[in-house]
N, C-alpha and C. Protein backbone atom coordinates (compact mmCIF):
# COMPACT_ATOMS: atom_id res chain seq x y z
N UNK A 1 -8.90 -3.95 18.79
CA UNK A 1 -7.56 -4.44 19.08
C UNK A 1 -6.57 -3.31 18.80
N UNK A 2 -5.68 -3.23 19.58
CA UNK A 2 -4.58 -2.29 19.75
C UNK A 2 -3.55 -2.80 18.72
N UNK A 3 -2.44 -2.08 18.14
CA UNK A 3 -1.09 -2.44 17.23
C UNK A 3 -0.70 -2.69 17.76
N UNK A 4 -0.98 -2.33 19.25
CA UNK A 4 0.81 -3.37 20.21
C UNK A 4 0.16 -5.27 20.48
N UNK A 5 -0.98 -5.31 20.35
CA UNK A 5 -1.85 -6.68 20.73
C UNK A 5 -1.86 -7.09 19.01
N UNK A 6 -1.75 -6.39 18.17
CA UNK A 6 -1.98 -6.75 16.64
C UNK A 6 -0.32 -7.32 16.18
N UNK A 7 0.59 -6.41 17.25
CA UNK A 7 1.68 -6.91 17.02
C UNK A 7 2.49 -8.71 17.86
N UNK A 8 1.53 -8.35 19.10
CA UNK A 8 1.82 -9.59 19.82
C UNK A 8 1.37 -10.61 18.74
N UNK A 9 -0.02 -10.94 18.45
CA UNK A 9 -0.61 -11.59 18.11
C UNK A 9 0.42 -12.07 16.88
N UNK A 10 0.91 -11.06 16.14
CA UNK A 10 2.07 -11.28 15.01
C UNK A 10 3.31 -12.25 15.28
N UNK A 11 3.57 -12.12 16.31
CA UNK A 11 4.52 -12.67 17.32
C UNK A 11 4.53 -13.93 17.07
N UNK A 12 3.35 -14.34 17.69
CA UNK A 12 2.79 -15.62 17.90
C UNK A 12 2.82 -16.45 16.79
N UNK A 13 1.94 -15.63 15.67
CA UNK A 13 2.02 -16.28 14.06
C UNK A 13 3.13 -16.88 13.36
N UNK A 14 4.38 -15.81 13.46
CA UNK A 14 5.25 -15.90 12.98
C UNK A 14 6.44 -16.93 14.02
N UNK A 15 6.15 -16.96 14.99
CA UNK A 15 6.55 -18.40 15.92
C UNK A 15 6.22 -19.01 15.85
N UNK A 16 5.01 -19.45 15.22
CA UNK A 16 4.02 -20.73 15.00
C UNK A 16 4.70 -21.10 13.51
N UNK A 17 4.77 -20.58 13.11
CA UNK A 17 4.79 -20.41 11.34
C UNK A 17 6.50 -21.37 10.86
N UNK A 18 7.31 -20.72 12.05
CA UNK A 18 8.29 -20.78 12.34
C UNK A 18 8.86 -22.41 12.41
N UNK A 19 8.07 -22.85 12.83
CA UNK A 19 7.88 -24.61 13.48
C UNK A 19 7.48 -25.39 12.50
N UNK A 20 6.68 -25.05 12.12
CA UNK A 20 5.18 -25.29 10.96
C UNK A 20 5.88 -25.71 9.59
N UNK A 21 6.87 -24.41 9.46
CA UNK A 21 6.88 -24.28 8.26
C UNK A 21 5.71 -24.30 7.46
N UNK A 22 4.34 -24.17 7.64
CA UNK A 22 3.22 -24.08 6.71
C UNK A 22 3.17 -22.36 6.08
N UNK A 23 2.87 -22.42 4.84
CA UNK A 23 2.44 -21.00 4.41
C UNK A 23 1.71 -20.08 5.25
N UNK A 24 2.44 -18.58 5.38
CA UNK A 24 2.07 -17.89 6.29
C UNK A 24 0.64 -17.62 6.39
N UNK A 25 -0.15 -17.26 5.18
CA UNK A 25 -1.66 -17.38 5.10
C UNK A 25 -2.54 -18.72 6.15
N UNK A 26 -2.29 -19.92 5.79
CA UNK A 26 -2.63 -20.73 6.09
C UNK A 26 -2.45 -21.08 8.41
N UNK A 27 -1.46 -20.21 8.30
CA UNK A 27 -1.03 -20.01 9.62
C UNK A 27 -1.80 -18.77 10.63
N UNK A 28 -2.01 -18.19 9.51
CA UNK A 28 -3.14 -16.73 9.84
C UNK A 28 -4.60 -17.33 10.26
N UNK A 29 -4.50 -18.02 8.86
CA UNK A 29 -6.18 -18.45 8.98
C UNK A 29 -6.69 -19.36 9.76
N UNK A 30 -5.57 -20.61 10.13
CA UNK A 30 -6.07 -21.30 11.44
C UNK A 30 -5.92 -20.39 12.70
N UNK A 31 -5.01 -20.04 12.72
CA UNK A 31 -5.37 -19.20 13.87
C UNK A 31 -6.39 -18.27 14.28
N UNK A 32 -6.90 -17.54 13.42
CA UNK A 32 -7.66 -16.52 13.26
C UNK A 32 -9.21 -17.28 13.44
N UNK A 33 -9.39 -18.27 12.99
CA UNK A 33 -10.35 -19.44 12.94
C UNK A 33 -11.58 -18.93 14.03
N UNK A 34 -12.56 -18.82 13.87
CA UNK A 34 -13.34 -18.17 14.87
C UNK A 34 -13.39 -19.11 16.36
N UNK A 35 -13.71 -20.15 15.75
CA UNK A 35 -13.93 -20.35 17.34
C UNK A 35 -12.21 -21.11 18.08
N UNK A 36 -11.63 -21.31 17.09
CA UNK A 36 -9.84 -22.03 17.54
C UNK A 36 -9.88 -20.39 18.79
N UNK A 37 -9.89 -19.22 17.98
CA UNK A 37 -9.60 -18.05 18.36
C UNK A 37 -10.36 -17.39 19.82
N UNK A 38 -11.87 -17.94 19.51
CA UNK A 38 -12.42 -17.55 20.83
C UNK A 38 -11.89 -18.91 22.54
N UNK A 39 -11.11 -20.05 22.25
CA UNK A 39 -10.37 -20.70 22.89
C UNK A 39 -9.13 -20.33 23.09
N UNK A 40 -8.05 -19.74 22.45
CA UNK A 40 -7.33 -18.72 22.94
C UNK A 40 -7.15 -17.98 23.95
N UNK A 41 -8.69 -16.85 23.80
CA UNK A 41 -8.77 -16.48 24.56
C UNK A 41 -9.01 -16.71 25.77
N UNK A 42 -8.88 -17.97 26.56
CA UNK A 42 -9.02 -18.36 27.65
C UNK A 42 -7.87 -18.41 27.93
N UNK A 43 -6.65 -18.53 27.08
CA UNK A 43 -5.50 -18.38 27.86
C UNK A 43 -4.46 -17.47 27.79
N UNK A 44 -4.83 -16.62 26.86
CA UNK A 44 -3.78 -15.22 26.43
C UNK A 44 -4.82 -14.09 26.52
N UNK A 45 -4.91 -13.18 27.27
CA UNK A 45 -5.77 -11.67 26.86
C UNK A 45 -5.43 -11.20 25.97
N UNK A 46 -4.43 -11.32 24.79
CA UNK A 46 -4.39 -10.60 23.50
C UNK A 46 -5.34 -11.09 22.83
N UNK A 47 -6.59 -12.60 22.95
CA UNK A 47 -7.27 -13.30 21.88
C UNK A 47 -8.53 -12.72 22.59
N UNK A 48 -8.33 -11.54 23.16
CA UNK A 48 -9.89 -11.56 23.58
C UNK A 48 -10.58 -11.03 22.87
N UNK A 49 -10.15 -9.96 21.74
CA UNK A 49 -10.85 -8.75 21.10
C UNK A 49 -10.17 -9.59 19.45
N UNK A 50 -10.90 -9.87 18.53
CA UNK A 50 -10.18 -10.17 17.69
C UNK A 50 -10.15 -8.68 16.06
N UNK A 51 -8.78 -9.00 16.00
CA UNK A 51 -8.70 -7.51 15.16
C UNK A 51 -9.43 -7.29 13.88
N UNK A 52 -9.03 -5.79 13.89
CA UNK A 52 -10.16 -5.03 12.97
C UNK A 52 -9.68 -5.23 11.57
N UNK A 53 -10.43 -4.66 10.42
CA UNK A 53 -9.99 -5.21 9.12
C UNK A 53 -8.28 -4.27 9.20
N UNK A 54 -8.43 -3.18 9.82
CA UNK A 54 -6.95 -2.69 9.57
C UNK A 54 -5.92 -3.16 10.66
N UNK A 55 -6.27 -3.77 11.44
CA UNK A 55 -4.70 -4.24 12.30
C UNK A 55 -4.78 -6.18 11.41
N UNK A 56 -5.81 -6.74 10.91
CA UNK A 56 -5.96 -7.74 10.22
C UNK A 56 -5.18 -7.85 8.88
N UNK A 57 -4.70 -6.66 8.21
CA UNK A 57 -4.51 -6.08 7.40
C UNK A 57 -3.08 -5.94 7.62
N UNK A 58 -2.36 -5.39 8.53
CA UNK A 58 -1.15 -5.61 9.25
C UNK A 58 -0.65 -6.95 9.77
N UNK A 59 -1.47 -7.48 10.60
CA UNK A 59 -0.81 -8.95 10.58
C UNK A 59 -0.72 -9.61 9.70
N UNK A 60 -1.72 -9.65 8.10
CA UNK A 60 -1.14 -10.51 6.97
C UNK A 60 0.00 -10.08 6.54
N UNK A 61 0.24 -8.71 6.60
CA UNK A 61 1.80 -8.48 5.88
C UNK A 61 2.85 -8.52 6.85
N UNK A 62 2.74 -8.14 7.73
CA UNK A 62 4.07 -8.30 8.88
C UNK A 62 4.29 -9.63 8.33
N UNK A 63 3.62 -10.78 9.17
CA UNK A 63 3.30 -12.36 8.88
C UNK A 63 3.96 -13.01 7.75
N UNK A 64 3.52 -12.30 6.64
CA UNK A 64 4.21 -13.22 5.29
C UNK A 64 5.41 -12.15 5.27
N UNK A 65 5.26 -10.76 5.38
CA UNK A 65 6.95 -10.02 5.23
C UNK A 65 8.10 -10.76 5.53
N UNK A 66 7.41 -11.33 7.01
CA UNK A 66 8.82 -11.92 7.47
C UNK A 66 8.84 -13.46 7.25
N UNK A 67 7.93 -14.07 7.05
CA UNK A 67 8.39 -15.61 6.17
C UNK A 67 9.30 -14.82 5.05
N UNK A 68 8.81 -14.39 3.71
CA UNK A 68 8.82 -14.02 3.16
C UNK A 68 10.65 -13.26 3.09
N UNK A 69 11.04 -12.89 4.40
CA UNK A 69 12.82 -12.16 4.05
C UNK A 69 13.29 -12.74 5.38
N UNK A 70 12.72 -13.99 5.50
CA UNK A 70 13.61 -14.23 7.07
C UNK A 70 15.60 -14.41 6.65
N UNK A 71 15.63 -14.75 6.22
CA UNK A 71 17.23 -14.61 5.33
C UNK A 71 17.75 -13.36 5.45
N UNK A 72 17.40 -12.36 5.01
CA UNK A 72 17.80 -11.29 4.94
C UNK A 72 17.58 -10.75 6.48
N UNK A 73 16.66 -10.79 7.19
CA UNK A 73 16.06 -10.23 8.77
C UNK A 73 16.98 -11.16 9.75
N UNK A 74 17.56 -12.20 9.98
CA UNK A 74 18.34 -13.03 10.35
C UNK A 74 19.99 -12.58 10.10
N UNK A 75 20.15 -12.43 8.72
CA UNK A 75 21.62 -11.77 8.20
C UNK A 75 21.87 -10.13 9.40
N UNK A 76 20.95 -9.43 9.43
CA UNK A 76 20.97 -8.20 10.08
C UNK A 76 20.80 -8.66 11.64
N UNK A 77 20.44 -9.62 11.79
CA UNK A 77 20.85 -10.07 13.38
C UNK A 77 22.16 -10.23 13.55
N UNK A 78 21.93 -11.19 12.96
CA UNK A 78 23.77 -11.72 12.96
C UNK A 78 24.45 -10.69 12.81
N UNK A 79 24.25 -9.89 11.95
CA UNK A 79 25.03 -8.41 12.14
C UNK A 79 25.20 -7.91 13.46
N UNK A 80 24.54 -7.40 13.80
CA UNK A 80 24.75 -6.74 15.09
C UNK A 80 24.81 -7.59 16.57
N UNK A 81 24.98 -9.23 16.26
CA UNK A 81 24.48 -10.15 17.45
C UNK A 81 25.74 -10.13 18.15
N UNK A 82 26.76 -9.85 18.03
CA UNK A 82 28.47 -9.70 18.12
C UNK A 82 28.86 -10.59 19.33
N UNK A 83 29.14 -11.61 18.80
CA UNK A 83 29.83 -13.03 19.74
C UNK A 83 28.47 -13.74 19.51
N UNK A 84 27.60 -13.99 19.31
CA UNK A 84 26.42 -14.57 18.70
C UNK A 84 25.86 -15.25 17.87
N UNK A 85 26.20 -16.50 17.32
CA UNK A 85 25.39 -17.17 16.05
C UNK A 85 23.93 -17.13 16.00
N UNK A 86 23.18 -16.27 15.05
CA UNK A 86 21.91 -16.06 15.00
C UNK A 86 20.89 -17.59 15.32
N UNK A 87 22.26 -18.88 15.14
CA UNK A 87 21.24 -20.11 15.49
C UNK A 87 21.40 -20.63 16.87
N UNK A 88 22.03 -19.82 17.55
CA UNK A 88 22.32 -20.03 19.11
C UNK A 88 21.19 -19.50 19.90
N UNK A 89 20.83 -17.82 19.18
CA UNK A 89 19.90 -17.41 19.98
C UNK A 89 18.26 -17.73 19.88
N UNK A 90 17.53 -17.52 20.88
CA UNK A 90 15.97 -18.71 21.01
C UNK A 90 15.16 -18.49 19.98
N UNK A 91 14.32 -19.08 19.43
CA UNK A 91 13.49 -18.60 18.30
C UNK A 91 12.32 -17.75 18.74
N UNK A 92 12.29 -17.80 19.88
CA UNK A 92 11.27 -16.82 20.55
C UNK A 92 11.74 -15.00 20.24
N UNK A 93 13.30 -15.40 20.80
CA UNK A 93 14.07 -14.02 20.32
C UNK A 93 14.03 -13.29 19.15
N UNK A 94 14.68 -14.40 18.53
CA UNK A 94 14.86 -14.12 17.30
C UNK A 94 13.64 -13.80 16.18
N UNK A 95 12.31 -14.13 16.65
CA UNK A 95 11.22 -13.71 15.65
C UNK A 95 10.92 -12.47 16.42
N UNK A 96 10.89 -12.35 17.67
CA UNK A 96 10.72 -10.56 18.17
C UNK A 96 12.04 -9.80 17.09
N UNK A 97 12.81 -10.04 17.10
CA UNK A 97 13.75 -8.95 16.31
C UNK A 97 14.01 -8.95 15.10
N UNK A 98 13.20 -10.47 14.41
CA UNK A 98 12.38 -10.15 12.49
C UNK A 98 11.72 -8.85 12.57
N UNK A 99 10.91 -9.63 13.31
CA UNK A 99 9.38 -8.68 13.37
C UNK A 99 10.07 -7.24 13.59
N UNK A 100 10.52 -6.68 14.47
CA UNK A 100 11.02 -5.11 14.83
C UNK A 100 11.96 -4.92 13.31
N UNK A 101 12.75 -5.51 13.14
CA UNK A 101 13.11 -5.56 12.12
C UNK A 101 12.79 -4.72 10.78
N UNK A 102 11.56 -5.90 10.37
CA UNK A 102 10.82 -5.73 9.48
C UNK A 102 10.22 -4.63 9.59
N UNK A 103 9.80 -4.71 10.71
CA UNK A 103 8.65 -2.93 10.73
C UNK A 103 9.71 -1.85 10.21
N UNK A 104 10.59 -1.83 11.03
CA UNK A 104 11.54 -1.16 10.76
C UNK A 104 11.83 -0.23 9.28
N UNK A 105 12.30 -1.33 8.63
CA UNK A 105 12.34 -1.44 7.09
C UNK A 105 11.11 -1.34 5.97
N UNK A 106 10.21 -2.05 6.49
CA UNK A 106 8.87 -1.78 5.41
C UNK A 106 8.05 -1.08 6.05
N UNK A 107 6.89 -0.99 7.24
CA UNK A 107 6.30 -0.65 7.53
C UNK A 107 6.40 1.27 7.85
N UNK A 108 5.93 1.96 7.25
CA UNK A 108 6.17 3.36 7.31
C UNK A 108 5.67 3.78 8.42
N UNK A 109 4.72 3.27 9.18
CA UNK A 109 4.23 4.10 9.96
C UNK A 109 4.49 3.88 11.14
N UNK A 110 5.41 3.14 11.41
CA UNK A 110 5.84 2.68 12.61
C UNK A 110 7.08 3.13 12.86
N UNK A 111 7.50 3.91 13.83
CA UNK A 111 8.85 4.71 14.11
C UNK A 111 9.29 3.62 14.77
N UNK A 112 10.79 3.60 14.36
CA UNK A 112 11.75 3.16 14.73
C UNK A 112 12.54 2.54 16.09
N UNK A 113 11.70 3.76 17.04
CA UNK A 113 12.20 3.69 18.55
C UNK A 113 10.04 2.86 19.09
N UNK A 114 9.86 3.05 18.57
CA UNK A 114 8.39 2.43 19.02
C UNK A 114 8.36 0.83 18.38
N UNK A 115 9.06 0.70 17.02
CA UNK A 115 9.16 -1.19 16.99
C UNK A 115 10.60 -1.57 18.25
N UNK A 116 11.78 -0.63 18.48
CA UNK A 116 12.30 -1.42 19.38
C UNK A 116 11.55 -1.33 20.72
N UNK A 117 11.40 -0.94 21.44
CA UNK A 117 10.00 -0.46 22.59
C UNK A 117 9.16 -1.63 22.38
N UNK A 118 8.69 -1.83 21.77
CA UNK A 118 7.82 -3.19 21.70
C UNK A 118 8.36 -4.51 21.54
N UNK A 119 9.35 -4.63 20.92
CA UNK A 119 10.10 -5.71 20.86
C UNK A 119 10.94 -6.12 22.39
N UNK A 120 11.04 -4.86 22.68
CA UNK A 120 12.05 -4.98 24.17
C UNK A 120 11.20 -5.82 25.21
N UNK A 121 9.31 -4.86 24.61
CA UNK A 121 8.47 -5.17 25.87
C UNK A 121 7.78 -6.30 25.76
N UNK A 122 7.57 -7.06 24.53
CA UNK A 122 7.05 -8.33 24.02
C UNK A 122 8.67 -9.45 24.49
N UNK A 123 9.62 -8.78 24.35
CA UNK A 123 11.14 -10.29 24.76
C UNK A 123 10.67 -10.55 26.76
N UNK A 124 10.49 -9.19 27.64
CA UNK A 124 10.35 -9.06 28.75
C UNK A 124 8.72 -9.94 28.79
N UNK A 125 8.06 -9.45 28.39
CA UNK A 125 7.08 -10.69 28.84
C UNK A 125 6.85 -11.83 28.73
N UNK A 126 7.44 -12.50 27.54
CA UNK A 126 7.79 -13.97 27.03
C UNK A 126 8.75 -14.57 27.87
N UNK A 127 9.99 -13.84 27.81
CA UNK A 127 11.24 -14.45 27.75
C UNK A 127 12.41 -13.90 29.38
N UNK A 128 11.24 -12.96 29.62
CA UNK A 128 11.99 -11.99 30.86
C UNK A 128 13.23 -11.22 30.58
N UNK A 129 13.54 -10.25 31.44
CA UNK A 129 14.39 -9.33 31.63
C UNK A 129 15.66 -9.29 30.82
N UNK A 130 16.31 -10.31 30.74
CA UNK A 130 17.36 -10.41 30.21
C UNK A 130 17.32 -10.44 28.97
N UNK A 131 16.59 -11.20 28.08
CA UNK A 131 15.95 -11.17 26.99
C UNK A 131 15.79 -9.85 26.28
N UNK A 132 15.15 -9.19 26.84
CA UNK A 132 14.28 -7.57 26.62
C UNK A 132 15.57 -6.81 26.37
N UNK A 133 16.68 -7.26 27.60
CA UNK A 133 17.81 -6.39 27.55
C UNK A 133 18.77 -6.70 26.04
N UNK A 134 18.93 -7.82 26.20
CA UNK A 134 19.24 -8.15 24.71
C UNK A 134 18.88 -8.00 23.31
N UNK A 135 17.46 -7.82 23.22
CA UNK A 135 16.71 -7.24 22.10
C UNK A 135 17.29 -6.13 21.31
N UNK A 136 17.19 -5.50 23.22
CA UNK A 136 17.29 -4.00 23.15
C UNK A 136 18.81 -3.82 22.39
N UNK A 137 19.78 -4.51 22.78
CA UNK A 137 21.03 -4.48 22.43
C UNK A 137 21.26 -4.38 21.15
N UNK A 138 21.12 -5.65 20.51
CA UNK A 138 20.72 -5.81 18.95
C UNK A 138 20.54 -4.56 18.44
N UNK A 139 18.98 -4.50 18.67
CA UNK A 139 18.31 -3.49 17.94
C UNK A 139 18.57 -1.92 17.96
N UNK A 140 18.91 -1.65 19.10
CA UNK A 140 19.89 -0.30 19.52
C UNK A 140 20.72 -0.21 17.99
N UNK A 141 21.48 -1.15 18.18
CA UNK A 141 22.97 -1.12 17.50
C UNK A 141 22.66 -0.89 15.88
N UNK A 142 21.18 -1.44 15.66
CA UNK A 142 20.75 -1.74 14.45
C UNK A 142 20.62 -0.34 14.18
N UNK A 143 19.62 0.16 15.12
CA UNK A 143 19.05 1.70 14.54
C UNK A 143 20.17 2.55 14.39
N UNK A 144 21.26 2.22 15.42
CA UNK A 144 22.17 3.40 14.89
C UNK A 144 22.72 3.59 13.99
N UNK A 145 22.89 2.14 14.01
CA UNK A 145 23.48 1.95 12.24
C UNK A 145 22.76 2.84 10.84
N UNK A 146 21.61 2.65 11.01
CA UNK A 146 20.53 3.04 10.50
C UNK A 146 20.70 4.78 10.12
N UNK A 147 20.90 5.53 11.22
CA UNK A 147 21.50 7.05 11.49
C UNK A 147 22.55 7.49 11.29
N UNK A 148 23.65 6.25 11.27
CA UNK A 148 24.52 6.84 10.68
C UNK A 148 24.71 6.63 9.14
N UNK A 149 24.39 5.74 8.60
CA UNK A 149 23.83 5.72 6.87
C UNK A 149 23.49 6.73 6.65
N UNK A 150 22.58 7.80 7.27
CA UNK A 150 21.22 8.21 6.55
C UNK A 150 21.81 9.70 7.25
N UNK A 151 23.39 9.57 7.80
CA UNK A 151 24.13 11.11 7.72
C UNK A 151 24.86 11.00 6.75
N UNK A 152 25.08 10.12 6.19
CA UNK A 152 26.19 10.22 4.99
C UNK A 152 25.50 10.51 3.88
């Protein structure tokens, strides 16, 4: 499994999780469920390959990261959402731009312009064009923010 399919798959969790409200573990593990998982894959090609101990390893922490600071990952929407109440926009949206978010902020190995890139390209396949464009908006605004902190 690929990080961009380790990241979809994250997607999903944390939209499920989202509804659920059940503990993010518990949301991992049904899902992950061997055979729940090999039924999946009949209807998403991200469930076809199921991930390795290290992208497995990434989706538990992305997953609970963002249960875990949705408050704080939500506050930084709303930041940059400008004419926007973070509870206006879809929850589909809005967990693509935790998640980029989050990577953002905790995850080291993930550059900055590659979580928005994925977030743009995970809003465009869910949510279509307009969506993606909006992500992009947000998150643009976020990173710059980001650059200009980190000249001062």
């Amino acid at each position: 499994m690929t990080r961009a399919n380790a990241r979809e798959l994250a997607v999903h969790l944390i939209y499920s999780q989202s509804f659920t409200g059940d503990e993010p573990q518990m949301v991992i593990d049904g899902r992950l469920e061997k055979e729940y998982y090999k039924k999946l894959a009949e209807e998403n090609a991200v469930y076809e390959e199921r991930p390795s101990r290290v992208q497995r390893a990434y989706i538990d922490s992305v997953v609970s990261g963002v249960a875990n600071r949705t408050e704080e990952l939500n506050s930084k929407i709303q930041e940059f959402s400008i004419g926007w109440d973070v509870s206006r926009i879809s929850r589909l949206a809005r967990t693509i731009m935790q998640l980029a978010i989050y990577e953002i902020l905790y995850i080291e190995d993930v550059p900055t312009g590659v979580a928005i890139s994925e977030a743009v390209r995970l809003g465009k396949k869910y949510d279509g064009d307009d969506t993606g464009a909006f992500i992009n908006g947000i998150l643009g605004s976020y990173a710059r923010s980001l650059n200009t902190e980190e000249a001062k």
